[in-house]
PDB file of N, CA and C in Angstrom:
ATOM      1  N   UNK A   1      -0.199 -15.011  -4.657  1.00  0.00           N
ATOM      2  CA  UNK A   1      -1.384 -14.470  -4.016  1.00  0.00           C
ATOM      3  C   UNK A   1      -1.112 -13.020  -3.623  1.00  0.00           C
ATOM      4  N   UNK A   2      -1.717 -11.897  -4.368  1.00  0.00           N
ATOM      5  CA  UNK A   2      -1.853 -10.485  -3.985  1.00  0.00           C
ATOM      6  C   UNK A   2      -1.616 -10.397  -2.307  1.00  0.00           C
ATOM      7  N   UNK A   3      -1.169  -9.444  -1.848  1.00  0.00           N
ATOM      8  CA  UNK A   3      -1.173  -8.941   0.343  1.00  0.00           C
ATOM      9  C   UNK A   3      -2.404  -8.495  -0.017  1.00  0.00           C
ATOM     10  N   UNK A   4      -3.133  -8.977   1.306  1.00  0.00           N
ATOM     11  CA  UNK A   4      -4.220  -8.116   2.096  1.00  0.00           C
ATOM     12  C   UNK A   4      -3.530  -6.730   2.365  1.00  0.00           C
ATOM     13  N   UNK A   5      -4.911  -5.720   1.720  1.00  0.00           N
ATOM     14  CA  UNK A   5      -4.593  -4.570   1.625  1.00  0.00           C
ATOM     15  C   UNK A   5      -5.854  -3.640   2.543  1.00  0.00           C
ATOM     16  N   UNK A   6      -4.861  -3.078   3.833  1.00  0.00           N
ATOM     17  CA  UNK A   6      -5.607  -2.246   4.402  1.00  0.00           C
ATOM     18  C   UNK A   6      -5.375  -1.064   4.693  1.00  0.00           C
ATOM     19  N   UNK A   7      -6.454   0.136   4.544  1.00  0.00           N
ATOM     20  CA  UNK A   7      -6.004   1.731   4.554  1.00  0.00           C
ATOM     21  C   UNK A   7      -6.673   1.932   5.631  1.00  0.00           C
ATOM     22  N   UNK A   8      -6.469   2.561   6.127  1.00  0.00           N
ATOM     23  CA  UNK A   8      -6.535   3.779   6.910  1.00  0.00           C
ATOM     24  C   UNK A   8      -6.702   5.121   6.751  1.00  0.00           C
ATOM     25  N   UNK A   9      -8.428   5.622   6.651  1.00  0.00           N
ATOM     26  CA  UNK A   9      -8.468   6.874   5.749  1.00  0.00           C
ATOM     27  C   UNK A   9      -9.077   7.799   6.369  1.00  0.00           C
ATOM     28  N   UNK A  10      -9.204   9.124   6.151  1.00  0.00           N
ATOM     29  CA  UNK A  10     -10.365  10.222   6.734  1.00  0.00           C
ATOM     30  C   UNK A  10     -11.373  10.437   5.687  1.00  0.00           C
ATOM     31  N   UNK A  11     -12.628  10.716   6.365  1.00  0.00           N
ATOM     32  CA  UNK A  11     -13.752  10.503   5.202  1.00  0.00           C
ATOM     33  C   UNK A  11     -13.284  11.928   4.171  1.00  0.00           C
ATOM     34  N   UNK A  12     -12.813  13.044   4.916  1.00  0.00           N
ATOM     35  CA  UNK A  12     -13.147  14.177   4.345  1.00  0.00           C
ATOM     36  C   UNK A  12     -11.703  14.054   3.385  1.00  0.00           C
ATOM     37  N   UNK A  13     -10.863  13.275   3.230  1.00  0.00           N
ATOM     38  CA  UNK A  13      -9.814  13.276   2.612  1.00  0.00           C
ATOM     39  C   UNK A  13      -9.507  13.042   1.038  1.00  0.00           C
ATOM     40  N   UNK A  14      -9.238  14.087   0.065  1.00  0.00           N
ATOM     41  CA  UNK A  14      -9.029  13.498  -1.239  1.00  0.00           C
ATOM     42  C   UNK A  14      -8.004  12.668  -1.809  1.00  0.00           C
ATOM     43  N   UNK A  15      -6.962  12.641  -0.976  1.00  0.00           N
ATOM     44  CA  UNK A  15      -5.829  11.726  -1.257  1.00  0.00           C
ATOM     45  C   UNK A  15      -6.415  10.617  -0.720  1.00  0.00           C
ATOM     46  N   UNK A  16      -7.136  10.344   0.551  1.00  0.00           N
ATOM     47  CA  UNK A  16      -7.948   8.868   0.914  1.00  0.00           C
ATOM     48  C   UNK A  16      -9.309   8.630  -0.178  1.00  0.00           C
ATOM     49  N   UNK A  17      -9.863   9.304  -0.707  1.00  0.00           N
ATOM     50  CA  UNK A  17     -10.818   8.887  -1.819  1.00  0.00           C
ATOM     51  C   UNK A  17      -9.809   8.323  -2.845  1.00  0.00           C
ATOM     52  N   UNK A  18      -8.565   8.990  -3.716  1.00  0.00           N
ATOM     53  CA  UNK A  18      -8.177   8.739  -4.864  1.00  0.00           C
ATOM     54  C   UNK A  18      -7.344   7.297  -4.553  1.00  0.00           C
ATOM     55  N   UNK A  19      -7.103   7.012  -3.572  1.00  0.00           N
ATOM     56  CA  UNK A  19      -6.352   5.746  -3.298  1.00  0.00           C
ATOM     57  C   UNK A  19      -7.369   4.565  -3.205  1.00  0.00           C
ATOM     58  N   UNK A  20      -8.403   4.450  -2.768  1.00  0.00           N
ATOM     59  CA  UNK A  20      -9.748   3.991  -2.582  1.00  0.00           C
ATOM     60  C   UNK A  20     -10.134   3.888  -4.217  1.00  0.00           C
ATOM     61  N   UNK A  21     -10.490   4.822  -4.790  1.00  0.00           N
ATOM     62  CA  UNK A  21     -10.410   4.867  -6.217  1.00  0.00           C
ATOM     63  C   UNK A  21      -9.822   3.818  -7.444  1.00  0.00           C
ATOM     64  N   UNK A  22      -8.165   4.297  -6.928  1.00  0.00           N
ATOM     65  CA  UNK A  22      -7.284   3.871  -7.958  1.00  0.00           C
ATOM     66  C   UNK A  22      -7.465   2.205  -7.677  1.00  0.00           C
ATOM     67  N   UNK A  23      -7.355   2.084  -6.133  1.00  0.00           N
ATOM     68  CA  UNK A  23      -7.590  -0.002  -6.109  1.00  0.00           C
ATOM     69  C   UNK A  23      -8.898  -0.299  -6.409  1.00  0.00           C
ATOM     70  N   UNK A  24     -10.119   0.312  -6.358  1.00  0.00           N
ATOM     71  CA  UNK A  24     -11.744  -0.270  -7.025  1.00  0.00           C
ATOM     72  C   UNK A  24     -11.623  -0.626  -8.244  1.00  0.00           C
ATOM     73  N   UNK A  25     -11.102   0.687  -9.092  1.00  0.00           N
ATOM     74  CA  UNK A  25     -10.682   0.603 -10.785  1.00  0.00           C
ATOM     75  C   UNK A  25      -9.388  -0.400 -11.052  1.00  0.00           C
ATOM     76  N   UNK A  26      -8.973  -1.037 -10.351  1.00  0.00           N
ATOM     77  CA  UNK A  26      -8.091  -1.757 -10.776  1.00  0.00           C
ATOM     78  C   UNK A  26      -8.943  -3.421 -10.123  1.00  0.00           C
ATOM     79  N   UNK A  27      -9.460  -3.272  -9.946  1.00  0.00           N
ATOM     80  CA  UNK A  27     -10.127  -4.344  -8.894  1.00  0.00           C
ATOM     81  C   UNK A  27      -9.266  -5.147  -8.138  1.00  0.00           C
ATOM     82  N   UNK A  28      -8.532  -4.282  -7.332  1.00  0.00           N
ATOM     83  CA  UNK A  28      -8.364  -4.825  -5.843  1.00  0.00           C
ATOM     84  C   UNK A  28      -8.875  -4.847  -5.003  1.00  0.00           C
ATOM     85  N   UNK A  29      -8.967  -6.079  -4.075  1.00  0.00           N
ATOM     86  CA  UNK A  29     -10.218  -5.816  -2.745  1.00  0.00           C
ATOM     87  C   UNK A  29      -9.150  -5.282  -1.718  1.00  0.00           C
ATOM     88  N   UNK A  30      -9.589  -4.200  -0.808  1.00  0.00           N
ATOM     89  CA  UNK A  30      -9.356  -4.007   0.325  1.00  0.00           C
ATOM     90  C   UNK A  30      -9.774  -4.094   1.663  1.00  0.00           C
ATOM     91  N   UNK A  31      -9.873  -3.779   2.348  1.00  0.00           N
ATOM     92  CA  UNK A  31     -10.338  -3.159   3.477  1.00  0.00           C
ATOM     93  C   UNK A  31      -9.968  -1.590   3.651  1.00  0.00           C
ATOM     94  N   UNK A  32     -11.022  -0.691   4.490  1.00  0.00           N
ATOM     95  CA  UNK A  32     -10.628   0.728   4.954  1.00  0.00           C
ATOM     96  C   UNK A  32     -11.361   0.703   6.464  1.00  0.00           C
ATOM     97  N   UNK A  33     -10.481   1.707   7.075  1.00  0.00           N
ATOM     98  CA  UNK A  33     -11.263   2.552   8.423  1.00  0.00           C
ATOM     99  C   UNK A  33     -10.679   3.701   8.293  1.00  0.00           C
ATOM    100  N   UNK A  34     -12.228   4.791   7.894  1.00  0.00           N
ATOM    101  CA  UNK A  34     -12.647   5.640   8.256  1.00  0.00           C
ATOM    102  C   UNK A  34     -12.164   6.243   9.545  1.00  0.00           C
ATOM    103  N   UNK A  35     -10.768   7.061  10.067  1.00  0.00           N
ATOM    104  CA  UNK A  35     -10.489   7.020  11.621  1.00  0.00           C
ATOM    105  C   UNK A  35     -11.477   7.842  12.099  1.00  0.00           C
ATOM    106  N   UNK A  36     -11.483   9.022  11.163  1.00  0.00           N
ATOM    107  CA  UNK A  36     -12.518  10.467  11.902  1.00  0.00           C
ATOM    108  C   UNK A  36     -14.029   9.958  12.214  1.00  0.00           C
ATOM    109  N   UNK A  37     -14.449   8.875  11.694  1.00  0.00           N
ATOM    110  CA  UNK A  37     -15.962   8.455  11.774  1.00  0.00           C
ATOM    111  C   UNK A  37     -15.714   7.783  13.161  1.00  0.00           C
ATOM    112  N   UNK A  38     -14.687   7.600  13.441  1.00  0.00           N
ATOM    113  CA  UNK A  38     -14.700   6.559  14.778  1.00  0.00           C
ATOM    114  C   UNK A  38     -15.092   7.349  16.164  1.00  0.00           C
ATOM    115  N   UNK A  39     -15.023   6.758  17.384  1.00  0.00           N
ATOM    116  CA  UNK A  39     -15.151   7.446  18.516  1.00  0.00           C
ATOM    117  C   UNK A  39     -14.567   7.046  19.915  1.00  0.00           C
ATOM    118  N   UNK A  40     -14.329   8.021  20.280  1.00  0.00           N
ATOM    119  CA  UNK A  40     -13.706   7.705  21.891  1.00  0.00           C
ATOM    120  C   UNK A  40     -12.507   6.797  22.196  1.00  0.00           C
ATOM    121  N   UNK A  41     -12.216   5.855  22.639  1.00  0.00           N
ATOM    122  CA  UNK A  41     -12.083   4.658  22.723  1.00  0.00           C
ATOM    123  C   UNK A  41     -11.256   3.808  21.490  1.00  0.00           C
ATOM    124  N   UNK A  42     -12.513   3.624  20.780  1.00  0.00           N
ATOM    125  CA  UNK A  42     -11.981   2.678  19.619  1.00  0.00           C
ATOM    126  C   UNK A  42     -11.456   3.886  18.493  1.00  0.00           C
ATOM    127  N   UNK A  43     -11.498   4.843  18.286  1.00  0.00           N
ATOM    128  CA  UNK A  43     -10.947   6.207  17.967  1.00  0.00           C
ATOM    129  C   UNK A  43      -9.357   6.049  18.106  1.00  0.00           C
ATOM    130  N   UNK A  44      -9.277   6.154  18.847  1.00  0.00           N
ATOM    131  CA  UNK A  44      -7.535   5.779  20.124  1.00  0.00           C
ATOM    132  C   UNK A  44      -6.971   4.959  19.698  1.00  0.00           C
ATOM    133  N   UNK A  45      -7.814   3.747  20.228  1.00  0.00           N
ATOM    134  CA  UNK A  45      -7.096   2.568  19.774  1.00  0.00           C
ATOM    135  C   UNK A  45      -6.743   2.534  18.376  1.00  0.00           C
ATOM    136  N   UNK A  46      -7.299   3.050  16.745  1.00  0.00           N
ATOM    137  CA  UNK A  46      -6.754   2.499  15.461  1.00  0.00           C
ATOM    138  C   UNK A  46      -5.558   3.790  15.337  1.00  0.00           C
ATOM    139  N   UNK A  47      -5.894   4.766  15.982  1.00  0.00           N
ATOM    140  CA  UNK A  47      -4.868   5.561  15.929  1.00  0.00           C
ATOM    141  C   UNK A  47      -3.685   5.034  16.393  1.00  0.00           C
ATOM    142  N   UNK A  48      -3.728   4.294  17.292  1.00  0.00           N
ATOM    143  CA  UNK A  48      -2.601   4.013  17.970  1.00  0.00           C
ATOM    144  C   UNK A  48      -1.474   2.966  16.900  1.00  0.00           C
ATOM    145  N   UNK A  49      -3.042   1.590  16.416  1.00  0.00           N
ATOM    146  CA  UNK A  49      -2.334   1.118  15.479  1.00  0.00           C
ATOM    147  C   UNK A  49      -2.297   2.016  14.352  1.00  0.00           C
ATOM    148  N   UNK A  50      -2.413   2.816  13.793  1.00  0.00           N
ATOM    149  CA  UNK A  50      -1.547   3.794  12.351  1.00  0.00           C
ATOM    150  C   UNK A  50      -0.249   3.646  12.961  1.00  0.00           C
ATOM    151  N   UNK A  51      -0.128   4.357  14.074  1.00  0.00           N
ATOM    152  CA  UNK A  51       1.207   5.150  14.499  1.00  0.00           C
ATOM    153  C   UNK A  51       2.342   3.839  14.284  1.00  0.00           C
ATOM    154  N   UNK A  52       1.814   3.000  14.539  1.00  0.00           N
ATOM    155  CA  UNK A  52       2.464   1.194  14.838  1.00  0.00           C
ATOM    156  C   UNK A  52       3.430   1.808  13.012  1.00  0.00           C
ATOM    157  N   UNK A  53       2.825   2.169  12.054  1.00  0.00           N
ATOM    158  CA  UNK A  53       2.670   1.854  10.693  1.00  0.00           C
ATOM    159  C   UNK A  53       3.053   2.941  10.365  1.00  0.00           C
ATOM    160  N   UNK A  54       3.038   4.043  10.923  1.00  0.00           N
ATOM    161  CA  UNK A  54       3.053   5.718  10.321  1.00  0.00           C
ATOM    162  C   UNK A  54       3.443   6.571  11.697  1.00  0.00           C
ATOM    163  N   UNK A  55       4.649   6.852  11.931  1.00  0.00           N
ATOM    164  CA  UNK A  55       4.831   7.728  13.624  1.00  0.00           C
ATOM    165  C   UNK A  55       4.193   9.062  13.450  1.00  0.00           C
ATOM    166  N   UNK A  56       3.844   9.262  11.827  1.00  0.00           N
ATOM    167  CA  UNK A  56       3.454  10.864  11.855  1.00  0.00           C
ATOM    168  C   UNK A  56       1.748  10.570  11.859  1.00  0.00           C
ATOM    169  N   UNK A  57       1.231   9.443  11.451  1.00  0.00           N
ATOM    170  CA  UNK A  57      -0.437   9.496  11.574  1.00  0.00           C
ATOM    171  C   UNK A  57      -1.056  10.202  10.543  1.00  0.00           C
ATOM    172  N   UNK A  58      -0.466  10.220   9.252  1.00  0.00           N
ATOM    173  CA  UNK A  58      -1.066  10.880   8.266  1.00  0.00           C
ATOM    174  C   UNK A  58      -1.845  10.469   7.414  1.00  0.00           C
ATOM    175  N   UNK A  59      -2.575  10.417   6.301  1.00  0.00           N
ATOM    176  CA  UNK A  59      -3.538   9.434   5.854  1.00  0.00           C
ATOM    177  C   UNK A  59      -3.752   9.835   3.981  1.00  0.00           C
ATOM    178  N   UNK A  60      -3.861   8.968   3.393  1.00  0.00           N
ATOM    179  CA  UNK A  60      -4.194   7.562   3.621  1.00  0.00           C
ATOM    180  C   UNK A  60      -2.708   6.969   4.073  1.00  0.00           C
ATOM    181  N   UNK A  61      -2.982   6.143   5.434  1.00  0.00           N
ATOM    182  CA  UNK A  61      -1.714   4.911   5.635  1.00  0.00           C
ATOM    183  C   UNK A  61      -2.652   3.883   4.928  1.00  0.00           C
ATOM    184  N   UNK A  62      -1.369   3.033   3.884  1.00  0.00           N
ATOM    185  CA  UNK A  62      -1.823   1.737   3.287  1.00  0.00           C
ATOM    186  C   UNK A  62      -1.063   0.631   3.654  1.00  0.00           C
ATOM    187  N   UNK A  63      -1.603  -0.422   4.222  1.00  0.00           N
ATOM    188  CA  UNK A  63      -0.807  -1.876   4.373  1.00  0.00           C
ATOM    189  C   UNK A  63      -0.768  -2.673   3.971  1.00  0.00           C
ATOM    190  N   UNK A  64       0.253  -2.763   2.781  1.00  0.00           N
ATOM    191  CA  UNK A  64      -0.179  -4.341   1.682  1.00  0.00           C
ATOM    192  C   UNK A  64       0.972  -5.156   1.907  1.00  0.00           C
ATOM    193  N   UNK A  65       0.319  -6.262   2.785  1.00  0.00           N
ATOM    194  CA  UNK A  65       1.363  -7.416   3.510  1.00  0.00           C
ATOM    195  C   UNK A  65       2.180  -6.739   3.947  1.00  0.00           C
ATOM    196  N   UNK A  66       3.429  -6.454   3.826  1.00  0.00           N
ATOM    197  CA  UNK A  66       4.318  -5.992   4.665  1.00  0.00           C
ATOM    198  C   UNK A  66       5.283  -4.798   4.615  1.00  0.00           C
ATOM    199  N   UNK A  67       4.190  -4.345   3.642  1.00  0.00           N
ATOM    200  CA  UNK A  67       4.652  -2.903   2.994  1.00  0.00           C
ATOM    201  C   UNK A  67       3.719  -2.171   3.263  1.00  0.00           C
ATOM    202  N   UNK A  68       3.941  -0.443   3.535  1.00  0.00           N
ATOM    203  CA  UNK A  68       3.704   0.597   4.441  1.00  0.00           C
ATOM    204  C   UNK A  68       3.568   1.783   3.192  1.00  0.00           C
ATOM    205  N   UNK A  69       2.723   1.949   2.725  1.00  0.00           N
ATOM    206  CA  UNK A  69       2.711   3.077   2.131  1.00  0.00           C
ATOM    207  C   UNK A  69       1.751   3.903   2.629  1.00  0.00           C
ATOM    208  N   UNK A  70       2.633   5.245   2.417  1.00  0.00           N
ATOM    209  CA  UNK A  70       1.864   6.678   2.965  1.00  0.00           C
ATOM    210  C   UNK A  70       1.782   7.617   2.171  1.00  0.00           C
ATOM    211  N   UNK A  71       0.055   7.746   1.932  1.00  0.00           N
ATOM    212  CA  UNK A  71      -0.304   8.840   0.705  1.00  0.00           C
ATOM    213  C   UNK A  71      -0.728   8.130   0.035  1.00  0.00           C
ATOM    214  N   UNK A  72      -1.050   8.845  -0.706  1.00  0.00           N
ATOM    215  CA  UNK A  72      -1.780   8.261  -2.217  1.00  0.00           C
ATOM    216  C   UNK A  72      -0.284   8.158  -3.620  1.00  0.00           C
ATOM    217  N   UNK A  73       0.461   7.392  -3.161  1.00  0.00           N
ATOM    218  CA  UNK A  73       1.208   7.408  -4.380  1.00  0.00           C
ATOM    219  C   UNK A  73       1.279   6.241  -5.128  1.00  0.00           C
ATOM    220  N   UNK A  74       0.852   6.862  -6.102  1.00  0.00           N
ATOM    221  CA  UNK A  74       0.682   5.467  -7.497  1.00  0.00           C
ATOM    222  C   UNK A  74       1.590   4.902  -8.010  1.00  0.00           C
ATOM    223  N   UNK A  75       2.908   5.471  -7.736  1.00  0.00           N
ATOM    224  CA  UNK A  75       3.831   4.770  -8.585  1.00  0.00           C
ATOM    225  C   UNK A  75       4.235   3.499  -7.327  1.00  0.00           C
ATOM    226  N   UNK A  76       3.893   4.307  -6.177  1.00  0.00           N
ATOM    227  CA  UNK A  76       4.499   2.888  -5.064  1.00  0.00           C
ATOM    228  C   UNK A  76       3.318   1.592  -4.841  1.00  0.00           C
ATOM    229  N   UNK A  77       2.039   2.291  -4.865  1.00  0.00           N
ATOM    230  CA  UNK A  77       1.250   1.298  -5.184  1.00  0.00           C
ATOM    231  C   UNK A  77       0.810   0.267  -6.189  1.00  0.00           C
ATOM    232  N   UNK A  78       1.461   0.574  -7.313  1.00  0.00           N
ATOM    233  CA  UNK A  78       1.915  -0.451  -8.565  1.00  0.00           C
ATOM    234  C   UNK A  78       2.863  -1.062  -8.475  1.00  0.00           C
ATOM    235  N   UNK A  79       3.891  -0.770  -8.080  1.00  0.00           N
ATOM    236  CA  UNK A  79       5.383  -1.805  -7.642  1.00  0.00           C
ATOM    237  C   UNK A  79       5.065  -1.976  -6.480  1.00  0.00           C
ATOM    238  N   UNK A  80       4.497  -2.025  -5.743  1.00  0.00           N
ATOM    239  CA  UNK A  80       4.046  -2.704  -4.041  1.00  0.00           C
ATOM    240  C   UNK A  80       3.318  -4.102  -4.874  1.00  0.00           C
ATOM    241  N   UNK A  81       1.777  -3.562  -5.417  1.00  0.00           N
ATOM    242  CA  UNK A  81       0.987  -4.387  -6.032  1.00  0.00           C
ATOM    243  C   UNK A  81       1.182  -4.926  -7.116  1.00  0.00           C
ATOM    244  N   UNK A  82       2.208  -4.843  -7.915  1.00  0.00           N
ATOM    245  CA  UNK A  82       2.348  -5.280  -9.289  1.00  0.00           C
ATOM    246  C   UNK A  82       1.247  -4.935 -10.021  1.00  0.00           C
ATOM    247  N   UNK A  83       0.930  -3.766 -10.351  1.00  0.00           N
ATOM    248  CA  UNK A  83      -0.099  -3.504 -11.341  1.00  0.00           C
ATOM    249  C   UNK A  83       0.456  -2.817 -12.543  1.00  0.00           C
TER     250      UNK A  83
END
């Protein structure tokens, strides 16, 4: 069974579009949050969990089961995901 795969992205981000991208075209389901669309409060709080995942808070953070990838890199997201 594939990890639940969740990112963590900024809308205005092209490395968070092309990662978003590369798993649609491959048809993986994910999940994303948008952090910059967020506000106040709940803003804080997913930031807080990135940092849990990423101490630098950079984006796209990806979480597939129990692996941590940061950025858009394809070669780690194919040997993470077996694609």
């Amino acid at each position: 069974m594939p990890p639940k795969i969740k990112i963590y992205t900024l809308s205005t981000c092209s490395h968070c579009r092309d990662a978003k991208r590369f798993l649609t075209e491959h048809g993986v389901p994910y999940e994303f949050t948008e952090v910059d669309m967020l506000e106040g409060s709940e803003r804080a709080a997913v930031i807080e969990e990135v940092k849990k995942f990423n101490p630098r808070c950079t984006f796209p953070t990806i979480i597939a089961g129990d692996h941590v990838i940061v950025g858009f890199n394809e070669k780690e997201i194919r040997q993470t995901l077996e694609l």
